[in-house]
N, C-alpha and C. Protein backbone atom coordinates (compact mmCIF):
# COMPACT_ATOMS: atom_id res chain seq x y z
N UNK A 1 0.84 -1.18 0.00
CA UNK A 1 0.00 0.00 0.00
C UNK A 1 0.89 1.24 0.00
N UNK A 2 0.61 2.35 -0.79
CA UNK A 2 1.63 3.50 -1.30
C UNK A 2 0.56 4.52 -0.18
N UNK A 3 1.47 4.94 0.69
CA UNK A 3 0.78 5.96 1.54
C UNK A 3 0.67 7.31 0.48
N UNK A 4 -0.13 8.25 0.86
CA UNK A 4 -0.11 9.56 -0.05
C UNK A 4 0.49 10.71 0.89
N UNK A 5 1.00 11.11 0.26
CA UNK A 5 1.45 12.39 0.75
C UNK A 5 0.13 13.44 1.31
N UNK A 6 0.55 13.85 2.64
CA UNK A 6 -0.52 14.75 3.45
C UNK A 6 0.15 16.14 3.78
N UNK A 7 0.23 17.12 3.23
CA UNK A 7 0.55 18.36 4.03
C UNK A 7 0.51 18.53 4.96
N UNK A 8 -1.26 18.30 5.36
CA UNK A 8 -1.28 19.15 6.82
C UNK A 8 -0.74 18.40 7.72
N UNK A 9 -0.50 16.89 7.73
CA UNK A 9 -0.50 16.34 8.41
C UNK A 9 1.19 16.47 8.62
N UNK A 10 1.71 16.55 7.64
CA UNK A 10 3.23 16.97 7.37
C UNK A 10 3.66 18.21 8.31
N UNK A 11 3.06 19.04 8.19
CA UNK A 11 3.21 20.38 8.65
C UNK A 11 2.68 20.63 10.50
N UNK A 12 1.66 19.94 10.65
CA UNK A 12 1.81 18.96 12.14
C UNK A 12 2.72 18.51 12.86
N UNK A 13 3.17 17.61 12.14
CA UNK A 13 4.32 16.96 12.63
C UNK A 13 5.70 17.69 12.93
N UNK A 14 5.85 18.80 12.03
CA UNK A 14 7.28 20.03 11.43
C UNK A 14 6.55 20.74 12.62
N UNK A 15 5.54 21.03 12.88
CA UNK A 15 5.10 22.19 14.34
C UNK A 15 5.34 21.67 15.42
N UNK A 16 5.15 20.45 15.53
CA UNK A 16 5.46 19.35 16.56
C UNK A 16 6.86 19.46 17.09
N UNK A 17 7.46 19.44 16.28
CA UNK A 17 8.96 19.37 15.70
C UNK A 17 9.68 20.16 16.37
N UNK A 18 9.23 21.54 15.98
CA UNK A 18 9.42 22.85 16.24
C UNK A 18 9.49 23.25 17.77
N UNK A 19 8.40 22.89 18.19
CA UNK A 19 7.82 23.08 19.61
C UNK A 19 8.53 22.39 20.24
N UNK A 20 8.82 20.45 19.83
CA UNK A 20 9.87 20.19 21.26
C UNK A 20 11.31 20.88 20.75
N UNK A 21 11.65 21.19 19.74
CA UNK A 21 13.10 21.60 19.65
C UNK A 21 13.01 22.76 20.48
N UNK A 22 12.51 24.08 20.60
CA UNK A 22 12.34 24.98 21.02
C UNK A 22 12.17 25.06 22.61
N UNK A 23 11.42 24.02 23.29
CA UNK A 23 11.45 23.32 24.95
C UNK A 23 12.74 22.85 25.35
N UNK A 24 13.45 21.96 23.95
CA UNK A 24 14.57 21.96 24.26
C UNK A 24 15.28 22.62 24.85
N UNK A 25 15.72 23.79 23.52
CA UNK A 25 16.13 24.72 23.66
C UNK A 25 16.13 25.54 25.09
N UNK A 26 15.10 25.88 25.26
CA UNK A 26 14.85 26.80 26.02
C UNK A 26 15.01 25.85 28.06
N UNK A 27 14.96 24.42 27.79
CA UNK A 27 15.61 23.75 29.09
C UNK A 27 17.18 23.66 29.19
N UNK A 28 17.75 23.80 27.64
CA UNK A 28 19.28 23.95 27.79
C UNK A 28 19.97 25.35 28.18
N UNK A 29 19.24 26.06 27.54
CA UNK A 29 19.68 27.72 28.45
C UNK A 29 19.46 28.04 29.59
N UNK A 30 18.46 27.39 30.46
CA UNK A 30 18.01 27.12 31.55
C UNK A 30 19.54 26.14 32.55
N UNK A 31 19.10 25.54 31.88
CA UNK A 31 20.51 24.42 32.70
C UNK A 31 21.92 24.96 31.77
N UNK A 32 22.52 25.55 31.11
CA UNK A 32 23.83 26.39 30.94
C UNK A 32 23.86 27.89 32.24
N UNK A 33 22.62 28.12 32.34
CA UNK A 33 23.06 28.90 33.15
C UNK A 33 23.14 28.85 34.39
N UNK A 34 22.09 27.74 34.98
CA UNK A 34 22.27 27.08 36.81
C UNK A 34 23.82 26.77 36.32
N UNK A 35 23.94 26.04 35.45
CA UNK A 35 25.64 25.44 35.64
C UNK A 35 26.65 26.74 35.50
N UNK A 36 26.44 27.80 34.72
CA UNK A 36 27.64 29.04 34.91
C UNK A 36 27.73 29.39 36.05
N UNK A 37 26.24 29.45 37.03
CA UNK A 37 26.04 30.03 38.20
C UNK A 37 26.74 29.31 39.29
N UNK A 38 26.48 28.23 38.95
CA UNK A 38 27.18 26.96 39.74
C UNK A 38 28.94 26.82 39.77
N UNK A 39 29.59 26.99 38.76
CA UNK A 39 30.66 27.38 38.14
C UNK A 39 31.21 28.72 38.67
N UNK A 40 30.68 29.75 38.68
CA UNK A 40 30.86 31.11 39.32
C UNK A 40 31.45 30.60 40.61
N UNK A 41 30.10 30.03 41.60
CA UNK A 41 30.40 29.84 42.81
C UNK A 41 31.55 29.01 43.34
N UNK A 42 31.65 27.88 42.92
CA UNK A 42 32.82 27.03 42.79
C UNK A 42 33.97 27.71 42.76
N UNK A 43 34.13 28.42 41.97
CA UNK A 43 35.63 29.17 41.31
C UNK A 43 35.65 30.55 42.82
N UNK A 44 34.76 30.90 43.44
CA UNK A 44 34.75 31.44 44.60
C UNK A 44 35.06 31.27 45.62
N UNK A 45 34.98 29.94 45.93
CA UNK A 45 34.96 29.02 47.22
C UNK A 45 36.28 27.96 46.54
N UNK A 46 36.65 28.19 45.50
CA UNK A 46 38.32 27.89 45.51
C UNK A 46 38.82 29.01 45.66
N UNK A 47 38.90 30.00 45.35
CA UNK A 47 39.77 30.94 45.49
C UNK A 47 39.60 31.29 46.80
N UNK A 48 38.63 31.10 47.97
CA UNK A 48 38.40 31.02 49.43
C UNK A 48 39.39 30.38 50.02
N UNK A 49 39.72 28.76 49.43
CA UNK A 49 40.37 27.50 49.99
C UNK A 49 41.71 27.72 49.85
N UNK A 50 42.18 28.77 48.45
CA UNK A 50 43.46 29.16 48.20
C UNK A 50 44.02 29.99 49.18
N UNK A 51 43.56 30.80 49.19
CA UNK A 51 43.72 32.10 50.19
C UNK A 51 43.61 31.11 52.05
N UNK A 52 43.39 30.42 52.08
CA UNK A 52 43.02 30.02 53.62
C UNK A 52 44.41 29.30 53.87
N UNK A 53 44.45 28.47 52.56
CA UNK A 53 46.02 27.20 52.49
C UNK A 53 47.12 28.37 52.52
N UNK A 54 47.03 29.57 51.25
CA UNK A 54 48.31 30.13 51.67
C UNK A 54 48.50 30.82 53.13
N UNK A 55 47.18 31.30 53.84
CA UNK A 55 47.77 31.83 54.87
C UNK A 55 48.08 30.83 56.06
N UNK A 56 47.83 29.65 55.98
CA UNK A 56 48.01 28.70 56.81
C UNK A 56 49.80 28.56 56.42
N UNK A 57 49.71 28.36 55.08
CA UNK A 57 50.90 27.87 54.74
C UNK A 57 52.36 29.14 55.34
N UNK A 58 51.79 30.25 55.35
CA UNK A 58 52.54 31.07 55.87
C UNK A 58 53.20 31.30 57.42
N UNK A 59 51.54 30.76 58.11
CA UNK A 59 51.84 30.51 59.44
C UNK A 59 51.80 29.63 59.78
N UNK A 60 52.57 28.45 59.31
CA UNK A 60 53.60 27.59 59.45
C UNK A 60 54.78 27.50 59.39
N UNK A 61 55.09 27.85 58.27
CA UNK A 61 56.55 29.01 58.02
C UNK A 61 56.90 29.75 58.78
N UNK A 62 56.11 30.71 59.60
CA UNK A 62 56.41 31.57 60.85
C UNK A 62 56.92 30.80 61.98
N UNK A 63 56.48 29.68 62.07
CA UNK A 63 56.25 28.80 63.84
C UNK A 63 57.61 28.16 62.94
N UNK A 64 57.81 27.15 61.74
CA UNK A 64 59.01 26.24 61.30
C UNK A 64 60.47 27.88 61.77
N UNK A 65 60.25 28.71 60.96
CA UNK A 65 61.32 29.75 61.35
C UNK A 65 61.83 29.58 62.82
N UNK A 66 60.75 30.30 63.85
CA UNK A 66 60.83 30.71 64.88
C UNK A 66 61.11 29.63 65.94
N UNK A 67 60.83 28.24 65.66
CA UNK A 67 61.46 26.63 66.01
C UNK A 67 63.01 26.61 65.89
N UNK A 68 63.13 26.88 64.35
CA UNK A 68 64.85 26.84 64.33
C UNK A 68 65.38 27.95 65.25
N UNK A 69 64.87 29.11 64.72
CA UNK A 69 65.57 29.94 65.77
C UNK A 69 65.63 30.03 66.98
N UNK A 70 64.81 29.32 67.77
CA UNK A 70 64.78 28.48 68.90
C UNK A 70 66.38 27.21 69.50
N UNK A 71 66.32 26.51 68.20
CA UNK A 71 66.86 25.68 67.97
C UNK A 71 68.35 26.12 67.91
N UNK A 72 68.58 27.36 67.04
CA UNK A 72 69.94 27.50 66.95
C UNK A 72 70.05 28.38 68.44
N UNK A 73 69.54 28.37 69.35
CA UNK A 73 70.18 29.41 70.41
C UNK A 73 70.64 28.53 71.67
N UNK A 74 69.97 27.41 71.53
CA UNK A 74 70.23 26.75 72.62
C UNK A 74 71.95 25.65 72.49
């Protein structure tokens, strides 16, 4: 059996089409931007963790110094 060609029914389907591409769409810009936002914050709360390690790391260095110099007096 040779189906026939239907426009409208064609053009249904292409609106159909249209509409989930476009939901798509419009759930992927949705979720690119929770994730930039998400991304933002992250890159915040490392640069928090950086800043905490170097000043730790510094005042350790203070106490390792002030040990030796301890060390060399006695």
């Amino acid at each position: 059996m040779v189906e026939t060609f239907d426009p409208e029914r064609e053009l249904d389907t292409l609106t159909e089409k249209v509409k989930q591409l476009a939901a798509l769409c419009q759930a992927l810009r949705r979720e690119n931007s929770e994730l930039r936002q998400e991304r933002d914050r992250l890159l915040a709360e490392r640069e928090q963790y950086l800043n905490r390690t170097q000043s730790a790391r510094k005042r350790v260095e203070a106490m390792l110094d002030c040990l030796q110099s301890l060390g060399q007096q006695s």
